[in-house]
Protein backbone atom coordinates (compact mmCIF):
# COMPACT_ATOMS: atom_id res chain seq x y z
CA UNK A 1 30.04 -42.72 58.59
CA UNK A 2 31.43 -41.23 55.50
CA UNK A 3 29.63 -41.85 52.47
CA UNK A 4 30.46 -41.31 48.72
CA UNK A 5 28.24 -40.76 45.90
CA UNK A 6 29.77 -42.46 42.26
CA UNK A 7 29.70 -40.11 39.97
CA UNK A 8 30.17 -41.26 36.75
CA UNK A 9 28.72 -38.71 34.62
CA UNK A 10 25.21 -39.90 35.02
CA UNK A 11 22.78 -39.26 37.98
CA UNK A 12 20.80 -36.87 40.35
CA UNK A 13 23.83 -35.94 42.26
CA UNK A 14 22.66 -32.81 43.47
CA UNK A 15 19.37 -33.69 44.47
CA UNK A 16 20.96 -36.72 46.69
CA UNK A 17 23.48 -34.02 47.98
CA UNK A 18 20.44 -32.29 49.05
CA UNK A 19 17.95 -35.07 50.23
CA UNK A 20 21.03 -35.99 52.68
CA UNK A 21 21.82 -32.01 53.40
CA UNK A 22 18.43 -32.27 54.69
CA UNK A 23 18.63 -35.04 56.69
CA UNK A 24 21.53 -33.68 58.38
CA UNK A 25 24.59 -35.85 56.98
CA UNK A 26 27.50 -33.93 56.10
CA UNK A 27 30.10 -36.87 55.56
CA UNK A 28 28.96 -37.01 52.18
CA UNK A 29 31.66 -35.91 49.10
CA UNK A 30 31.07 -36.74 45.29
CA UNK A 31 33.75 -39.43 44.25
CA UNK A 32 34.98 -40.66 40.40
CA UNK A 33 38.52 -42.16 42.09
CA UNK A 34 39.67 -45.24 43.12
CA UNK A 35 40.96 -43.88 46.52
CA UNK A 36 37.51 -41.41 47.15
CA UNK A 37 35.99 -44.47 46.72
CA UNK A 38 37.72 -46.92 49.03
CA UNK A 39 37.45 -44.36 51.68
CA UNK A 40 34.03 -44.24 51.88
CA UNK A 41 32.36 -46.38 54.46
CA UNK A 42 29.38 -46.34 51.86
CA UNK A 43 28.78 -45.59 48.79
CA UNK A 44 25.26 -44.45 46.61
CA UNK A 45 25.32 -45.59 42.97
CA UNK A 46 22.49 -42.77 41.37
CA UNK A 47 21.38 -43.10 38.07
CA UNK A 48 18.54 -41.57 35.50
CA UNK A 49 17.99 -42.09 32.15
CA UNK A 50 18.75 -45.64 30.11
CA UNK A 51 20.03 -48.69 31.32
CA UNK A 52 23.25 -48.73 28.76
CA UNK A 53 24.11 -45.73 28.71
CA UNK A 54 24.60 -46.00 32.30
CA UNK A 55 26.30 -49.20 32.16
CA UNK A 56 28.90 -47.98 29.38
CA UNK A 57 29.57 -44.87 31.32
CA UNK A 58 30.61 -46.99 34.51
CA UNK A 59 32.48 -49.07 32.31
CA UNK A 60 33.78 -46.16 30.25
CA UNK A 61 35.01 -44.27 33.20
CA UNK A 62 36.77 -47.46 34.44
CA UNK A 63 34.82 -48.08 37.34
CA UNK A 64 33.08 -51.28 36.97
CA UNK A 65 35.90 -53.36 38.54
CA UNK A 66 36.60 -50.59 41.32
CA UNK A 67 32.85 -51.06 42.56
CA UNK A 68 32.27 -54.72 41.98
CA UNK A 69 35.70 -55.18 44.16
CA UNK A 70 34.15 -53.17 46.86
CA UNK A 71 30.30 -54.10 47.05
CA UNK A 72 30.84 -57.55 46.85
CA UNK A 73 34.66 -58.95 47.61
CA UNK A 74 35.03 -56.39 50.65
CA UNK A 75 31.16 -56.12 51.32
CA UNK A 76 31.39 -52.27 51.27
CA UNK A 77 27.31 -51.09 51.64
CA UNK A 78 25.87 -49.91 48.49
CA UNK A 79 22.53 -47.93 47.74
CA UNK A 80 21.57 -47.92 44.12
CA UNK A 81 18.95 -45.72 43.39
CA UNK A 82 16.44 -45.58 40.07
CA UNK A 83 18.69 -47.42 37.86
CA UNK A 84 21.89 -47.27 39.64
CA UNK A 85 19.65 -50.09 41.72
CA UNK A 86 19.11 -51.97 38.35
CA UNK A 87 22.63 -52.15 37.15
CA UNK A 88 23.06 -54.47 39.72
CA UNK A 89 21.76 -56.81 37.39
CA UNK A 90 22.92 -59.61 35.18
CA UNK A 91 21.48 -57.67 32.37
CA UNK A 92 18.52 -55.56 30.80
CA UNK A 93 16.44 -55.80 28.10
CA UNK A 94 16.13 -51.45 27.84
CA UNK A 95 16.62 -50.61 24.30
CA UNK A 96 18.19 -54.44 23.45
CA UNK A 97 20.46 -56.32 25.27
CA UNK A 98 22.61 -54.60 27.68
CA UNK A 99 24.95 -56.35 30.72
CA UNK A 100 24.71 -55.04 34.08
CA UNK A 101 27.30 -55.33 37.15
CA UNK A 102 25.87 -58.71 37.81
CA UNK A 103 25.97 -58.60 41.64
CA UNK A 104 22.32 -59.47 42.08
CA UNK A 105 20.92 -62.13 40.11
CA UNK A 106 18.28 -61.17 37.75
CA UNK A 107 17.09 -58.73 34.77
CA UNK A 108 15.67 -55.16 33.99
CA UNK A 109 12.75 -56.31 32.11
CA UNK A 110 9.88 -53.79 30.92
CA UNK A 111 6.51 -53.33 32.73
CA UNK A 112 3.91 -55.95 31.63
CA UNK A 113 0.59 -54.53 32.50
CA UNK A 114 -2.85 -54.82 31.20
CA UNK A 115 -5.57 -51.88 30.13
CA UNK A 116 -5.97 -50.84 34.18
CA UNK A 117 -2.47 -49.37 34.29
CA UNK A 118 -0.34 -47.64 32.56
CA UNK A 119 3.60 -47.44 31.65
CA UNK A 120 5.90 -45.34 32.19
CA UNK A 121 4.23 -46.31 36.13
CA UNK A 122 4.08 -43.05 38.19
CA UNK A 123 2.84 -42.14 41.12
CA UNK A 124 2.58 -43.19 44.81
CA UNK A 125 2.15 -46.47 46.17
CA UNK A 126 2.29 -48.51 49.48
CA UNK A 127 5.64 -50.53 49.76
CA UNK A 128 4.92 -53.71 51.33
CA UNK A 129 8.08 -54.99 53.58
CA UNK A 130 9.35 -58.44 53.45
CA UNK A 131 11.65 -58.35 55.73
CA UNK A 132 13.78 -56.44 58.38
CA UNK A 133 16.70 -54.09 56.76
CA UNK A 134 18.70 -51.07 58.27
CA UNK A 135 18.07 -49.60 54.79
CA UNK A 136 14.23 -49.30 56.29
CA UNK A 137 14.88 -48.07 59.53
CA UNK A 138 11.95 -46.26 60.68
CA UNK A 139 10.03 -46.82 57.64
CA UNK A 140 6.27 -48.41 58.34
CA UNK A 141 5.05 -51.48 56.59
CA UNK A 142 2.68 -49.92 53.76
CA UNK A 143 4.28 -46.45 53.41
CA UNK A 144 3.90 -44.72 50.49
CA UNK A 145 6.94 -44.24 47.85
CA UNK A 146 6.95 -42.14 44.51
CA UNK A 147 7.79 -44.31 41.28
CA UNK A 148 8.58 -43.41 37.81
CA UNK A 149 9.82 -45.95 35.36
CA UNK A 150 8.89 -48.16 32.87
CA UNK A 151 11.05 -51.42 33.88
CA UNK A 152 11.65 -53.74 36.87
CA UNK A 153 14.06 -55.51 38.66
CA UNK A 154 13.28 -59.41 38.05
CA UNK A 155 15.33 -61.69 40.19
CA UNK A 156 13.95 -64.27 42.84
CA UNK A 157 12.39 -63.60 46.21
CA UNK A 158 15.65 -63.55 48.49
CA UNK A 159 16.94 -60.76 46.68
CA UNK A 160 13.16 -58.42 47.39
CA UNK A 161 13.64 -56.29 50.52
CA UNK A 162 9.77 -54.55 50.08
């Protein structure tokens, strides 16, 4: 499987070029283009930082169409991680309003917590699984995951994997 990370001029590239370097995959390649793109059997949409700057860099760069063609008309896989995960959104409220790719239904809405936790949230906690996904292949109900951020994905149940 050949697999593409969008680069867009935001992201941890590197450090996903090395998590999967790690792992062993080396039918990986960095792709900006139309035609890197449709090659790919699978693509990784990275992300740190804000929401819209983020989205106006995917739209700046001219690839909003490109990947909303392929994740959802052709069904090509997509991993979004940290907030290329949340521009899959309708929208989010990060810094005013902001659209998203709008593949998911839902917003990026900030952490509502009370005086027993914190925001940004960091640290590790237990994922809870909701149901079966190749994404979690060998992953155990309750394992723990490292989080940093200050917003969430809202949308309804369907859309939760863990």
């Amino acid at each position: 499987m050949k697999l593409a990370i969008v680069d867009y001029g935001v992201g941890n590239i590197q450090s996903i070029l090395n998590s999967f370097e790690r792992l062993g995959v080396r039918s990986i390649v960095v792709a900006n283009t139309t035609q890197k793109l449709r090659e790919a059997d699978g693509l990784i949409l990275p992300g740190v930082g804000a929401f819209g700057e983020c989205a106006e860099k995917i739209n700046k760069n001219g690839l909003s169409d490109i990947l909303t063609n392929l994740a959802v008309n052709k069904s090509k896989p997509i991993l979004g991680i940290c907030i290329g995960m949340q521009l899959m959104a309708n929208s989010s409220d990060e810094g005013g309003y902001h659209a998203g790719l709008g593949w998911i239904p839902g917003e990026v809405v900030r952490i509502e917590c009370d005086k027993d936790c914190s925001v940004p949230h960091v640290g590790w906690n237990d994922i809870q699984l909701n149901r079966l996904s190749p994404l979690f292949n060998g992953v155990d109900n309750g394992a723990h995951f490292y989080f940093d951020h200050s917003y969430h994905f809202q949308c309804e149940p369907k859309y939760v994997l863990a």
